[in-house]
Protein backbone atom coordinates (compact mmCIF):
# COMPACT_ATOMS: atom_id res chain seq x y z
CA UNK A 1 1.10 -1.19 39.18
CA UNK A 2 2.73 0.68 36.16
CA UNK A 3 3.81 -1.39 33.58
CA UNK A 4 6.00 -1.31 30.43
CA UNK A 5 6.51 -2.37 27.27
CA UNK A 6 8.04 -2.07 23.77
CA UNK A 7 6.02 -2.83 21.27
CA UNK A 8 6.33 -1.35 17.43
CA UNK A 9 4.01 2.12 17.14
CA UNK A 10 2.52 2.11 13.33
CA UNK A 11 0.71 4.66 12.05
CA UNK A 12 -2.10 4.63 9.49
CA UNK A 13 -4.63 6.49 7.33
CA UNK A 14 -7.61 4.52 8.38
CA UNK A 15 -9.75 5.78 5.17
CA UNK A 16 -6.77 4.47 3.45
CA UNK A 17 -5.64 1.46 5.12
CA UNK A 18 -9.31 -0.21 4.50
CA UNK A 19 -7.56 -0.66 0.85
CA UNK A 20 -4.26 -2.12 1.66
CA UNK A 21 -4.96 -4.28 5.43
CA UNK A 22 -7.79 -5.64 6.95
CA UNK A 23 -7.44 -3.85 10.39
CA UNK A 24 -10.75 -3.08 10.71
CA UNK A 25 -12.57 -6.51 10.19
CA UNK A 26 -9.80 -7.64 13.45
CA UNK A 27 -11.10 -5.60 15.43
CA UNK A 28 -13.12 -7.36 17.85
CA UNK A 29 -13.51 -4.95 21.18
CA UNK A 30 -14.16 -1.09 21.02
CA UNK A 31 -14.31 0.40 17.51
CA UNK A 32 -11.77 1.14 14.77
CA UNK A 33 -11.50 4.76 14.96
CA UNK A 34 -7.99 6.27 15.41
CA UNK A 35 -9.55 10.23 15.28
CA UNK A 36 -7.27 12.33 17.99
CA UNK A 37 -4.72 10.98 20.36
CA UNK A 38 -6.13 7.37 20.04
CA UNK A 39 -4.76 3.48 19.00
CA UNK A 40 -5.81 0.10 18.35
CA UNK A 41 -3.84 -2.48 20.43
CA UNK A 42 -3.37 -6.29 20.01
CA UNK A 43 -5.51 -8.66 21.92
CA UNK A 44 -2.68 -10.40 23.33
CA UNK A 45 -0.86 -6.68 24.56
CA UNK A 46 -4.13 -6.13 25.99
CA UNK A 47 -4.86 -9.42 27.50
CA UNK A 48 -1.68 -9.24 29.63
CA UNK A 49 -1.62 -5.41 30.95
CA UNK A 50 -5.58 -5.67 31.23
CA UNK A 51 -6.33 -2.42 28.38
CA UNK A 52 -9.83 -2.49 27.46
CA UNK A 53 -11.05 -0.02 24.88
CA UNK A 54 -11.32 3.67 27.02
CA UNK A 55 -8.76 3.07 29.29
CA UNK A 56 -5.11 5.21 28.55
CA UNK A 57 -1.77 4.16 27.80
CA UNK A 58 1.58 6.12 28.08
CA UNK A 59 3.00 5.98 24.70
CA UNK A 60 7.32 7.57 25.12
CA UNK A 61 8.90 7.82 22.00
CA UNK A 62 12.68 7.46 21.05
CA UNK A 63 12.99 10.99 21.33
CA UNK A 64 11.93 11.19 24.84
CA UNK A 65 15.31 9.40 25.86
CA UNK A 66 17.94 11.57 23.45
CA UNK A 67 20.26 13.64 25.67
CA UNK A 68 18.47 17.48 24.53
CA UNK A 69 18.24 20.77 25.93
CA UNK A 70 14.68 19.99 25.33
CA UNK A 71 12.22 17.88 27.53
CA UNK A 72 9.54 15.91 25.87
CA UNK A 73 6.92 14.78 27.65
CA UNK A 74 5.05 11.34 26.79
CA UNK A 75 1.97 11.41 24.82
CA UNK A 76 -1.56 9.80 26.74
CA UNK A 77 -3.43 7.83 24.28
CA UNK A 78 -6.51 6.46 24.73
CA UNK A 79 -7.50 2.69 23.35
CA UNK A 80 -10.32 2.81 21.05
CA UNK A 81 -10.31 -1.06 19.86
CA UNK A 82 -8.83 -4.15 20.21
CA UNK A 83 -7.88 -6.21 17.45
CA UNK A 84 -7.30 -10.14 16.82
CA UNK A 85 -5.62 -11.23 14.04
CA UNK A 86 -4.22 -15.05 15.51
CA UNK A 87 -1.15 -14.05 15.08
CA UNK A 88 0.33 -13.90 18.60
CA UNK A 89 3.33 -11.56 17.71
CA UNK A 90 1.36 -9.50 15.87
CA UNK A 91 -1.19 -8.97 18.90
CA UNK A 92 1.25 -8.42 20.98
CA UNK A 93 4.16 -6.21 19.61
CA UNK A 94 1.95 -3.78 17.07
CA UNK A 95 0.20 -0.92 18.34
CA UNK A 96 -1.63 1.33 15.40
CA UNK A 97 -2.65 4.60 15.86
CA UNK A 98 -3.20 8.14 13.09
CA UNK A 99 0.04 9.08 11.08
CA UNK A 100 0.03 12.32 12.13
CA UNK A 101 0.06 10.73 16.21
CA UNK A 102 2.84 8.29 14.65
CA UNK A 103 4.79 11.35 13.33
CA UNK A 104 4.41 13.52 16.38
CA UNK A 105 6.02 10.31 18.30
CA UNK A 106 8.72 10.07 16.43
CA UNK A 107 9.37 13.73 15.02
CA UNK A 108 9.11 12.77 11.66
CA UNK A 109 7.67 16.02 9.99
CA UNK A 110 5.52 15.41 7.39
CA UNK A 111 7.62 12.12 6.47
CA UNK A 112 6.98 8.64 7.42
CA UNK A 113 9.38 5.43 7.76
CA UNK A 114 6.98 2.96 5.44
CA UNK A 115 4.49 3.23 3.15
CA UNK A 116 2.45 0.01 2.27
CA UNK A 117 0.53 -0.91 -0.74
CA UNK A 118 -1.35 -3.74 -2.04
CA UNK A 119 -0.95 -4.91 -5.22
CA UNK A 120 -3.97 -6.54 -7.30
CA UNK A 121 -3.89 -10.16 -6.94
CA UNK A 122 -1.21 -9.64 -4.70
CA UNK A 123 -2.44 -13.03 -2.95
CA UNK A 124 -0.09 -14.45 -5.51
CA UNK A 125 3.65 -14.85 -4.94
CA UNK A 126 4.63 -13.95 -8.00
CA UNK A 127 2.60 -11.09 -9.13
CA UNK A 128 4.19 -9.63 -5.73
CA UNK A 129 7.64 -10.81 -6.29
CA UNK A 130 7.61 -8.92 -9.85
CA UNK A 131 5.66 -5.70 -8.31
CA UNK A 132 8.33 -5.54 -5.87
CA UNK A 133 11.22 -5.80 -8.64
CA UNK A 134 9.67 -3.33 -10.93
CA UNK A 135 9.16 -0.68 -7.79
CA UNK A 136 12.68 -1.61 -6.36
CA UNK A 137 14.17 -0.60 -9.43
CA UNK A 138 12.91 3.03 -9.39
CA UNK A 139 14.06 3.56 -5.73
CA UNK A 140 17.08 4.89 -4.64
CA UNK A 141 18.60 3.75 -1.54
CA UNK A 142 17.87 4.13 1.19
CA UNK A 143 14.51 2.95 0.39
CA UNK A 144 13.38 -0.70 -0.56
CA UNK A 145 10.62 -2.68 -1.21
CA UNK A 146 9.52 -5.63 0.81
CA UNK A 147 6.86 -8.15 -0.28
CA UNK A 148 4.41 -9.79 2.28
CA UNK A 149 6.15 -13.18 1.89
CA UNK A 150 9.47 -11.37 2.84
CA UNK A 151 8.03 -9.68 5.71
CA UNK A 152 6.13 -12.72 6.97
CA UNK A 153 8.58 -15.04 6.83
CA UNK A 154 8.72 -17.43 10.03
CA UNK A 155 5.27 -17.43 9.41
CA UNK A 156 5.56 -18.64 5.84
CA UNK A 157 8.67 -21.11 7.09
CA UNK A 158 6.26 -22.25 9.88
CA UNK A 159 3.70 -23.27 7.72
CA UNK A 160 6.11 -25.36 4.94
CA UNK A 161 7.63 -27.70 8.24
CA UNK A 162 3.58 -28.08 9.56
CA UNK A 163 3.21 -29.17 5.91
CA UNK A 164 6.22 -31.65 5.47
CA UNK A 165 5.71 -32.89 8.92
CA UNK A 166 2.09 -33.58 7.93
CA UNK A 167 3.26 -35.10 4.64
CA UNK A 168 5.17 -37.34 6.91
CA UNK A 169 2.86 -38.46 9.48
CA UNK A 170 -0.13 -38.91 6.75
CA UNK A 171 2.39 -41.15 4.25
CA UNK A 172 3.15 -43.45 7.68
CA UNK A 173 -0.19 -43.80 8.40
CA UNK A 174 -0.96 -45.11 4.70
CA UNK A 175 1.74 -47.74 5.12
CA UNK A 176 0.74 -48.89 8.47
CA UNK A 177 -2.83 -49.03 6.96
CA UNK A 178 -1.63 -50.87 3.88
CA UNK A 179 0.57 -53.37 6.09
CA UNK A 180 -3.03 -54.27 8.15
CA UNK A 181 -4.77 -54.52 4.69
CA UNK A 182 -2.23 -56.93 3.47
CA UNK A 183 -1.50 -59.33 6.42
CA UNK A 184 -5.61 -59.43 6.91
CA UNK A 185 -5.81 -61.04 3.29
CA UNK A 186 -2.86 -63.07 3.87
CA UNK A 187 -3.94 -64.69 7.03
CA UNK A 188 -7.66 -64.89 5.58
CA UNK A 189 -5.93 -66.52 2.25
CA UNK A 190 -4.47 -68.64 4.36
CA UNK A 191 -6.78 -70.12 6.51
CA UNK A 192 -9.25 -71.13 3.33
């Protein structure tokens, strides 16, 4: 009854990420605490391989598949929350767990393939946008910057076609209204 999977492994500093995500207020089952060999998994990830917080998952990492003189074994980690954002992508294709778990995965070192920040305000497009510019321009590639709206957006796009579509359906429903207004006076002016 083994099952598998490939979702996206993040790590985090939770005393850190309370400032830049809101992980911790998702989490709905088990507790947010990513101390030791531990993760947080989606609801949806969850929901369809049955994980409830306790149980352990076998985590293999890219480097347990490169052709090495070495042999890595997989890493057990057991699930200490479950989280719900309503995103169902995001619930099922994110697992978080500790940097230093994250790093050991993928034999990083002390490095790490993102770092995230939030920037004051940052709810607004384009105090982001401009954030973004001014960090991009210090960075030398390989590294980039990537706003929320950027990283979000299907999401975003989703949400403009609901809102058209809506525009739509609400400006048809005004003119079928305003045709019943009118031919209700009409035949009423009529008949006196």
């Amino acid at each position: 009854d083994r099952k598998a999977f490939t979702p996206y492994v993040k790590g985090i500093d939770p005393t850190r990420d309370r400032d830049v995500t809101a992980l911790e207020r998702f989490v709905r089952r088990g507790k947010y605490d990513l101390d030791g060999q531990s993760v947080i998994v989606g609801n949806e990830l969850a929901r369809q391989f049955n994980i409830n917080p306790g149980d352990k998952i076998t985590v293999y990492s890219p480097r347990n598949f490169q052709q090495r003189k070495e042999v890595y074994l997989p890493m057990e980690l057991t699930v200490n929350g479950i989280f719900d954002s309503g995103l169902y992508e995001y619930d099922l294709g994110i697992i978080f767990t500790s940097v230093t778990v994250a790093q050991e995965l993928y034999n990083l070192g002390p490095g790490v393939h993102e770092i995230a920040a939030m920037v004051e305000g940052g709810d607004e497009p384009k105090r982001c946008q401009a954030a973004a510019k001014l960090l991009g321009a210090q960075l030398k590639a390989p590294l980039r910057v990537e706003t929320w709206m950027q990283r979000n957006k299907k999401v975003l796009m989703a949400v403009q076609v609901e809102k058209n579509v809506m525009f739509f359906i609400l400006f048809f429903i005004i003119v079928v209204a305003a045709f019943g207004i009118c031919s209700t006076l009409i035949t009423i002016t009529i008949q006196k």
